[in-house]
C-alpha atoms as a PDB file:
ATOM      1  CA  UNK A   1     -16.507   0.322   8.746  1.00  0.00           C
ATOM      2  CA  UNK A   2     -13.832  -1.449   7.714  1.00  0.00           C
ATOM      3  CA  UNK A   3      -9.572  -0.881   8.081  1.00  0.00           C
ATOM      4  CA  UNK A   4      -7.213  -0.746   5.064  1.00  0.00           C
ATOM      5  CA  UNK A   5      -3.843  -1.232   5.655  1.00  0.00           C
ATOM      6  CA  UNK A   6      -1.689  -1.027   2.323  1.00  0.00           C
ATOM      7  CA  UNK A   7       1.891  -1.984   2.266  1.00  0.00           C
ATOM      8  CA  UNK A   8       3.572   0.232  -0.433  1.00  0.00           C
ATOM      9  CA  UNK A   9       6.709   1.503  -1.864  1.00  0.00           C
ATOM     10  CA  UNK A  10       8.011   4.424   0.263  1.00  0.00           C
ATOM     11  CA  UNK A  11       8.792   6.109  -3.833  1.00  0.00           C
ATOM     12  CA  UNK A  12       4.738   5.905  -3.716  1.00  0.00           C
ATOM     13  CA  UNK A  13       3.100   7.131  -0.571  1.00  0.00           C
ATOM     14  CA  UNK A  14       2.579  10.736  -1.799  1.00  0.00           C
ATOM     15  CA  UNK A  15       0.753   9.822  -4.424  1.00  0.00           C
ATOM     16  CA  UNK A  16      -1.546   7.451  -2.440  1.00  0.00           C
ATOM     17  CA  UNK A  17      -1.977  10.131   0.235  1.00  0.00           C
ATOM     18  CA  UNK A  18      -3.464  12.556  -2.803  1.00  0.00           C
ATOM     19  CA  UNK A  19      -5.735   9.641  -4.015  1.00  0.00           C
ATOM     20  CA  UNK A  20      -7.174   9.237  -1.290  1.00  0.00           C
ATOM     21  CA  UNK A  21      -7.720  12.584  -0.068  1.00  0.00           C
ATOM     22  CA  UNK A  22      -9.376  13.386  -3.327  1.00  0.00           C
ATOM     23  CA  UNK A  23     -12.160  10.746  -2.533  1.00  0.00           C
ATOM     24  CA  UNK A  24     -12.478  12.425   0.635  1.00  0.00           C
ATOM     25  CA  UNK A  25     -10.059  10.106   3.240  1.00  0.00           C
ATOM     26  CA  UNK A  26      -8.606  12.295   5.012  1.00  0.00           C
ATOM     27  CA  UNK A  27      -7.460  10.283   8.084  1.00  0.00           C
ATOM     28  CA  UNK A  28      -4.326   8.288   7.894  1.00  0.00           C
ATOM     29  CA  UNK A  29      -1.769   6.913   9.732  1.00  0.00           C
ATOM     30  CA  UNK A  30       2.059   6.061   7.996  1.00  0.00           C
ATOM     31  CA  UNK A  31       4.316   3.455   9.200  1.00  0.00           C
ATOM     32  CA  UNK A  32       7.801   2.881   7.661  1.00  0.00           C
ATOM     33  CA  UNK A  33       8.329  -0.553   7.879  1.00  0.00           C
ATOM     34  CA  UNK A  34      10.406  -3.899   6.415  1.00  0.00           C
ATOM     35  CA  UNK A  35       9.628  -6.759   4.485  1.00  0.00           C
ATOM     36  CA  UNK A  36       9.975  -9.068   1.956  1.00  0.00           C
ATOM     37  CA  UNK A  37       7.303 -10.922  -0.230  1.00  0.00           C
ATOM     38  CA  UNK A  38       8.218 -12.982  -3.261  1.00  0.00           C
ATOM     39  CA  UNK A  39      11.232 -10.932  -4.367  1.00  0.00           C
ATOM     40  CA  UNK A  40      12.965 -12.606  -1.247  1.00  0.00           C
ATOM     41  CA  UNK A  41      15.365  -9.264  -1.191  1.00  0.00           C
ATOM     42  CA  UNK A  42      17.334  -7.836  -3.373  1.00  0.00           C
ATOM     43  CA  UNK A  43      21.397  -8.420  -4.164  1.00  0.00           C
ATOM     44  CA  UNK A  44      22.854  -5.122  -3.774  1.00  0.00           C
ATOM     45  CA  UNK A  45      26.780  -4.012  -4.783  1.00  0.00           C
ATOM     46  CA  UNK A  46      28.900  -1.771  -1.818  1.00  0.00           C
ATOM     47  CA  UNK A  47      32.550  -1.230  -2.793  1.00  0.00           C
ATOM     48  CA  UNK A  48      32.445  -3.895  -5.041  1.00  0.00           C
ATOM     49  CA  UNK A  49      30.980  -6.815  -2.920  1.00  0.00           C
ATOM     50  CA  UNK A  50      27.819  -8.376  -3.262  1.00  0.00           C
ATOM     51  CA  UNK A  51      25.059  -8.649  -0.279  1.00  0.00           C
ATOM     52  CA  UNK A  52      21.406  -9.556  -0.198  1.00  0.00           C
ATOM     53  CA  UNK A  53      19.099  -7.188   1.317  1.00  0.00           C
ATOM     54  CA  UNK A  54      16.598  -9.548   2.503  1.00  0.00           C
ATOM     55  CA  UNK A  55      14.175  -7.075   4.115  1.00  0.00           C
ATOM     56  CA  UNK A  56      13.077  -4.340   1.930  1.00  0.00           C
ATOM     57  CA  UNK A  57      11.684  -1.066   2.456  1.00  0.00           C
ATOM     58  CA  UNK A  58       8.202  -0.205   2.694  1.00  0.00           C
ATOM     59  CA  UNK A  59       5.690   2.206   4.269  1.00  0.00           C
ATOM     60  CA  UNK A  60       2.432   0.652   5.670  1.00  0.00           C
ATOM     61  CA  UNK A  61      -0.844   3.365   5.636  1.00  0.00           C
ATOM     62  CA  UNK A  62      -3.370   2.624   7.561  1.00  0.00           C
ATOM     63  CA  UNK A  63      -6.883   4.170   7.217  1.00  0.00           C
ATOM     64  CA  UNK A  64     -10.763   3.253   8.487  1.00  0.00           C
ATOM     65  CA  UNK A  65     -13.320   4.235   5.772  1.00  0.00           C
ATOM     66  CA  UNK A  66     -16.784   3.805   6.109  1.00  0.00           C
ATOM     67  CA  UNK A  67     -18.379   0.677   4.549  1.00  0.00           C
ATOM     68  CA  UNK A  68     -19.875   2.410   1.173  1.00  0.00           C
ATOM     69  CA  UNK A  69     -16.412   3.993   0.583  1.00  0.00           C
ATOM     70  CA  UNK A  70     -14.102   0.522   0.546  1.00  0.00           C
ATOM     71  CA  UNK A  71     -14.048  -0.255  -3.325  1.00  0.00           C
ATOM     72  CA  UNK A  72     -13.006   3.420  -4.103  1.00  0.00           C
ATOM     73  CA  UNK A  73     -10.251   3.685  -1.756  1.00  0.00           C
ATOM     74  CA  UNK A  74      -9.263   0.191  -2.429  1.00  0.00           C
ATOM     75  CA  UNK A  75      -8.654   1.306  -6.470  1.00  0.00           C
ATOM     76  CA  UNK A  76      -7.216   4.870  -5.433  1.00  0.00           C
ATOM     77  CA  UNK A  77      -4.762   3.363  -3.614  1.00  0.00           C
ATOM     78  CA  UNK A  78      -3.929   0.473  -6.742  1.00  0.00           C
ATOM     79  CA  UNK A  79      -4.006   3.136  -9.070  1.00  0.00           C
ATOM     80  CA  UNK A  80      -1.702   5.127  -7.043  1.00  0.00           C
ATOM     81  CA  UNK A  81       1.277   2.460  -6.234  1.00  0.00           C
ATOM     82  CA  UNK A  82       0.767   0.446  -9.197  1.00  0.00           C
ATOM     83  CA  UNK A  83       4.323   0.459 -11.082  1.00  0.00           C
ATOM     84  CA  UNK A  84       3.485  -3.007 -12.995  1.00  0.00           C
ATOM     85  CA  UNK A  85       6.660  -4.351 -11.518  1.00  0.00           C
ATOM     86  CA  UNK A  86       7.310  -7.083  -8.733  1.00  0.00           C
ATOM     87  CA  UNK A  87       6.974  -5.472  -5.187  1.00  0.00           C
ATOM     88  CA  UNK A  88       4.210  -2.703  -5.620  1.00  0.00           C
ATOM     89  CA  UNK A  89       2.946  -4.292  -2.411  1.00  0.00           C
ATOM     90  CA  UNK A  90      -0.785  -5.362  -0.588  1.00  0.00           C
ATOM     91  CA  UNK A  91      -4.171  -4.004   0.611  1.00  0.00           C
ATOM     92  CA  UNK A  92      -5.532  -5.950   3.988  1.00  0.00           C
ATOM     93  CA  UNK A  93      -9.421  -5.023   4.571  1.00  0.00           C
ATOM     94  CA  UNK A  94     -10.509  -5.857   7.713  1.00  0.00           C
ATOM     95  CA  UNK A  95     -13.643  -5.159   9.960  1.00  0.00           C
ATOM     96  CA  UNK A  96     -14.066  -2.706  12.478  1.00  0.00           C
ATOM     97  CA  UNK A  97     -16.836  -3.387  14.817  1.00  0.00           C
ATOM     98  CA  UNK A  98     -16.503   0.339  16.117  1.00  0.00           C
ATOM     99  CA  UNK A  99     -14.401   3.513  16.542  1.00  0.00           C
ATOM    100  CA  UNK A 100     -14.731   6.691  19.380  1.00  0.00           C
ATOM    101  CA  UNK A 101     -13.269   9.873  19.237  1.00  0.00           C
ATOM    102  CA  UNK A 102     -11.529  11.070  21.949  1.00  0.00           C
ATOM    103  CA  UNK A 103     -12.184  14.421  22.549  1.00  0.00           C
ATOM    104  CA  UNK A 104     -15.837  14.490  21.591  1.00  0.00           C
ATOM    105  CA  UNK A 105     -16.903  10.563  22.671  1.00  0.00           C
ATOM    106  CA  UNK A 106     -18.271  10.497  19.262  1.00  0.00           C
ATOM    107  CA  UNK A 107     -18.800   6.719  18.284  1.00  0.00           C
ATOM    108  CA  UNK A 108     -18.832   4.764  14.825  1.00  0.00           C
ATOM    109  CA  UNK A 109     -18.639   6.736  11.803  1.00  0.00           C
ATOM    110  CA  UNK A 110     -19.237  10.184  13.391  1.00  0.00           C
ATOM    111  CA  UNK A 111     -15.872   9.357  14.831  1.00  0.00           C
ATOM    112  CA  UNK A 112     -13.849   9.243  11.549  1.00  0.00           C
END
């Protein structure tokens, strides 16, 4: 099993949510969070002065998928928040050495 956690523009997260539920990940958890990469913020105008927004707006989704399902939910989720410009975001795969449901006490990937 592994973790995805994608960083992506909030403009975006419907569309990754339908990507992936169309291969068949249906468990998800969304975070908004802040950030910055190499953009470094944005200059943005209020009543005619000038300030840097240094920490931009993103929402992190976070997802387990079993090991055979990685690669497809890795390119549903670039297809879905690719815009071509600077700041579409990242995809962190890490390993999960195991996973239990709650309710049931079902472990590994019975328990996604």
């Amino acid at each position: 099993m592994k973790q995805i956690t994608a960083m992506v523009r909030p403009s975006k997260v419907d569309a990754v949510k339908n990507a992936l539920v169309a291969i068949d990940v249906v468990g998800m958890t969304v975070n908004d969070v802040r950030g910055f990469g190499r953009q470094k913020g944005q200059v943005e105008r209020y009543r005619g002065n000038a300030f840097t927004v240094e920490f931009l707006a993103k929402i992190r989704v976070t997802t387990v998928v079993p090991d055979d399902k990685v690669e497809a939910a890795i390119t549903a989720i670039t297809e879905a928040a690719r815009t071509g410009e600077i700041g579409d975001g990242k995809i962190f795969i890490t390993p999960v050495e195991d996973a239990v449901r709650i309710r049931t006490g079902e472990r590994g990937g019975a328990a996604l």
